[in-house]
N, C-alpha and C. Protein backbone atom coordinates (compact mmCIF):
# COMPACT_ATOMS: atom_id res chain seq x y z
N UNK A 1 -34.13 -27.57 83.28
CA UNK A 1 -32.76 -27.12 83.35
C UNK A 1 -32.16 -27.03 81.95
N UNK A 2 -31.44 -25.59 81.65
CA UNK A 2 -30.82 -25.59 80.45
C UNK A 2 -29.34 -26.17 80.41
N UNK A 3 -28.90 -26.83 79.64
CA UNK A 3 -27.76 -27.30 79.66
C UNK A 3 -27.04 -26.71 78.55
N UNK A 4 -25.48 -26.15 78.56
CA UNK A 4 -24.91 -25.54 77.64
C UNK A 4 -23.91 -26.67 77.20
N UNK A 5 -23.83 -26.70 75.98
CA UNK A 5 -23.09 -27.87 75.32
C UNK A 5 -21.53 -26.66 74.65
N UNK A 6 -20.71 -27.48 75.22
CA UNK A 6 -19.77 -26.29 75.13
C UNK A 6 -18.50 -27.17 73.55
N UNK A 7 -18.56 -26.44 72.81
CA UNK A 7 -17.77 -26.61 71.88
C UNK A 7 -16.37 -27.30 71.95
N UNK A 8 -15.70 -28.78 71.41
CA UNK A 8 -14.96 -29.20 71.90
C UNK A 8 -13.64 -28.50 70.79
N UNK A 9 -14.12 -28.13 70.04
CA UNK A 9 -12.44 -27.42 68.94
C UNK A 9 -12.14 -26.75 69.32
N UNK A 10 -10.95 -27.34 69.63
CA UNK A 10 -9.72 -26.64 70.17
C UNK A 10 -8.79 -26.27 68.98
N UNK A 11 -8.17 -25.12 68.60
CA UNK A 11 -8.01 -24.73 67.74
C UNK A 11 -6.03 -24.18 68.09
N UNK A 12 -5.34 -23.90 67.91
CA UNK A 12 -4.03 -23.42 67.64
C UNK A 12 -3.82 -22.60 68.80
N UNK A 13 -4.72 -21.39 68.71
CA UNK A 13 -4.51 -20.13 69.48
C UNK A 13 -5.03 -20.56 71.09
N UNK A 14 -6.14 -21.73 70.95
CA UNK A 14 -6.19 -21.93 72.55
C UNK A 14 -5.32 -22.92 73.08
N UNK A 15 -4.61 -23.84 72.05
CA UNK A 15 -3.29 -24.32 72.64
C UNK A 15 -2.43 -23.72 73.05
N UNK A 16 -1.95 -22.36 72.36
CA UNK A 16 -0.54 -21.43 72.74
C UNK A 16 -1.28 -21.10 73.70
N UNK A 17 -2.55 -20.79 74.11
CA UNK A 17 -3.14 -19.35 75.21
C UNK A 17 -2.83 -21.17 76.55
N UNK A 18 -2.98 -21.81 76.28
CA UNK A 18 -2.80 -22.60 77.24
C UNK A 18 -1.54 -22.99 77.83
N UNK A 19 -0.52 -23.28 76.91
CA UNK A 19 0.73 -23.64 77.29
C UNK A 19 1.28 -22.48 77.89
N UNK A 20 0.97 -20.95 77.51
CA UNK A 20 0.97 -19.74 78.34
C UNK A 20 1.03 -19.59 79.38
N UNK A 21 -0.43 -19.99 79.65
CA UNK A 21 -0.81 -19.96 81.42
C UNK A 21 -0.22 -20.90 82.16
N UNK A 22 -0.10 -22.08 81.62
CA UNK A 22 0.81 -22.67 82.25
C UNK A 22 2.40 -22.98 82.51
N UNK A 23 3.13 -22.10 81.68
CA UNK A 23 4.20 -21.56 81.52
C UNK A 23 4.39 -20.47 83.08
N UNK A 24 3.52 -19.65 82.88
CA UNK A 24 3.49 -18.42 83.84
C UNK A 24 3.12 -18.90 85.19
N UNK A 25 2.13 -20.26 85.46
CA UNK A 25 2.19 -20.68 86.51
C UNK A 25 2.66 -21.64 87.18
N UNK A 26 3.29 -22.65 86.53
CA UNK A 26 4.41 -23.56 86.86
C UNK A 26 5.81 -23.45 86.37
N UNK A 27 6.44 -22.09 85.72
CA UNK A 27 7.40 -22.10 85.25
C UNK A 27 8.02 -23.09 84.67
N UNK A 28 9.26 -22.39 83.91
CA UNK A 28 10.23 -23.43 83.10
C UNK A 28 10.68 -24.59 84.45
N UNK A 29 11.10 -24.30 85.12
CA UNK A 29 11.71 -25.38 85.41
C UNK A 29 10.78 -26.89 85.86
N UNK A 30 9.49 -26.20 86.46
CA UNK A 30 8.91 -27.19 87.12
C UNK A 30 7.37 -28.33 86.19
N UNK A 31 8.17 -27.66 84.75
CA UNK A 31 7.05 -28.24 83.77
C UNK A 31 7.62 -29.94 83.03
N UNK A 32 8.94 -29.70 83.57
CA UNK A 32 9.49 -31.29 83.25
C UNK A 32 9.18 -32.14 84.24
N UNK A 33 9.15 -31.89 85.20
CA UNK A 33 8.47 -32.60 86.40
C UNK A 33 7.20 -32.87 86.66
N UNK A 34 6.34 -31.89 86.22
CA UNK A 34 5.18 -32.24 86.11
C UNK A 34 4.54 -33.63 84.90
N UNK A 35 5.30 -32.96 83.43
CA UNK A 35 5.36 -33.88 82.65
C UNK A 35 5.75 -35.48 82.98
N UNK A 36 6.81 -35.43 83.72
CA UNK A 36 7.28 -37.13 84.03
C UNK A 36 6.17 -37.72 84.87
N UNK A 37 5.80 -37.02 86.34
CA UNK A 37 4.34 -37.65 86.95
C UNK A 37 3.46 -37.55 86.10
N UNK A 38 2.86 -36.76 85.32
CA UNK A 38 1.96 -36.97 84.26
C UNK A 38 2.25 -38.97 83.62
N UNK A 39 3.69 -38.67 82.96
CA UNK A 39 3.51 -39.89 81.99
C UNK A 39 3.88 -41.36 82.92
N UNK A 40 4.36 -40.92 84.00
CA UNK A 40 4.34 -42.24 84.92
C UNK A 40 2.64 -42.45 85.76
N UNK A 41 2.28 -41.66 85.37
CA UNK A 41 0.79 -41.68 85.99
C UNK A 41 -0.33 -42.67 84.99
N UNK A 42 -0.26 -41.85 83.87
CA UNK A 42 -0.58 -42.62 82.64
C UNK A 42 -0.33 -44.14 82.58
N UNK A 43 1.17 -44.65 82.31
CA UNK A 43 1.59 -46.04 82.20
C UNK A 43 0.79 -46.48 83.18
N UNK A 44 0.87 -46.16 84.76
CA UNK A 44 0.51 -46.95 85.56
C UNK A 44 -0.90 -47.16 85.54
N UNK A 45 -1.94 -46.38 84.98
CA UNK A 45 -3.61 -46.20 84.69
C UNK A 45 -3.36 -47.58 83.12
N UNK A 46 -2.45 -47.42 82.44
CA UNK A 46 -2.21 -48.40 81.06
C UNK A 46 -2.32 -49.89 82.03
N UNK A 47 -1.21 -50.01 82.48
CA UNK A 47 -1.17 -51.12 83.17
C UNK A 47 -1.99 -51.81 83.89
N UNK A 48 -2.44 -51.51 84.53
CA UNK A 48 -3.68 -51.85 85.72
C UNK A 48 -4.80 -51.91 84.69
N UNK A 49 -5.04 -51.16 83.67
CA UNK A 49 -6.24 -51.55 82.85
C UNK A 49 -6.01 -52.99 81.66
N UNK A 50 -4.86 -52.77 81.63
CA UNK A 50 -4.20 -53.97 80.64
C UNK A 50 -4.60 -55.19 81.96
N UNK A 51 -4.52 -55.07 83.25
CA UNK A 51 -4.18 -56.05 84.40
C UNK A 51 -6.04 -56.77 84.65
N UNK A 52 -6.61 -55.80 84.50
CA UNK A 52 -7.68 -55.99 84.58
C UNK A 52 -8.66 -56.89 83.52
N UNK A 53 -8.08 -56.67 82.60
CA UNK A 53 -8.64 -56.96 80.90
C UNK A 53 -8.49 -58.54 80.89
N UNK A 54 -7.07 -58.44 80.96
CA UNK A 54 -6.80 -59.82 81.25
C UNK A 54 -6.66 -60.76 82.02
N UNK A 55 -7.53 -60.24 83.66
CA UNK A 55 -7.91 -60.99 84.13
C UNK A 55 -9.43 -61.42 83.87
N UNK A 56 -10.41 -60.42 83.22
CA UNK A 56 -11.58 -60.60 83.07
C UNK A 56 -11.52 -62.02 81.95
N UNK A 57 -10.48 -62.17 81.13
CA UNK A 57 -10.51 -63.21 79.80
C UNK A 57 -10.11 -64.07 80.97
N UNK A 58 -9.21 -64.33 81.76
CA UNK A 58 -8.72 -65.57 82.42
C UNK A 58 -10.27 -66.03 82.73
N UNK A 59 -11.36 -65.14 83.20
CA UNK A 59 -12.71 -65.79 84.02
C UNK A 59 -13.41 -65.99 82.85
């Protein structure tokens, strides 16, 4: 099996071509909302791994 190793630089123009598409498919309004579950999603993945860490030192 050939495996294609796909280039990880990300460069300027595929950031704008991205924030684009996603502009056009979640519109203005519904990209602040997405953003807040995004970063309340995050903390809570922070937390629980912080929760975990330091229960592994308590053992």
């Amino acid at each position: 099996m050939n495996s294609v190793i796909i280039p990880l630089a990300i460069g300027w123009p595929q950031v704008v071509l991205i924030a684009v598409v996603i502009l056009i498919l979640f519109g203005g309004r519904k990209i602040p909302e997405l953003m807040r579950g995004l970063g309340s999603g995050l903390k809570e993945f922070k937390d629980a791994s912080k929760e975990e860490s330091s229960n592994k030192e308590k053992e």
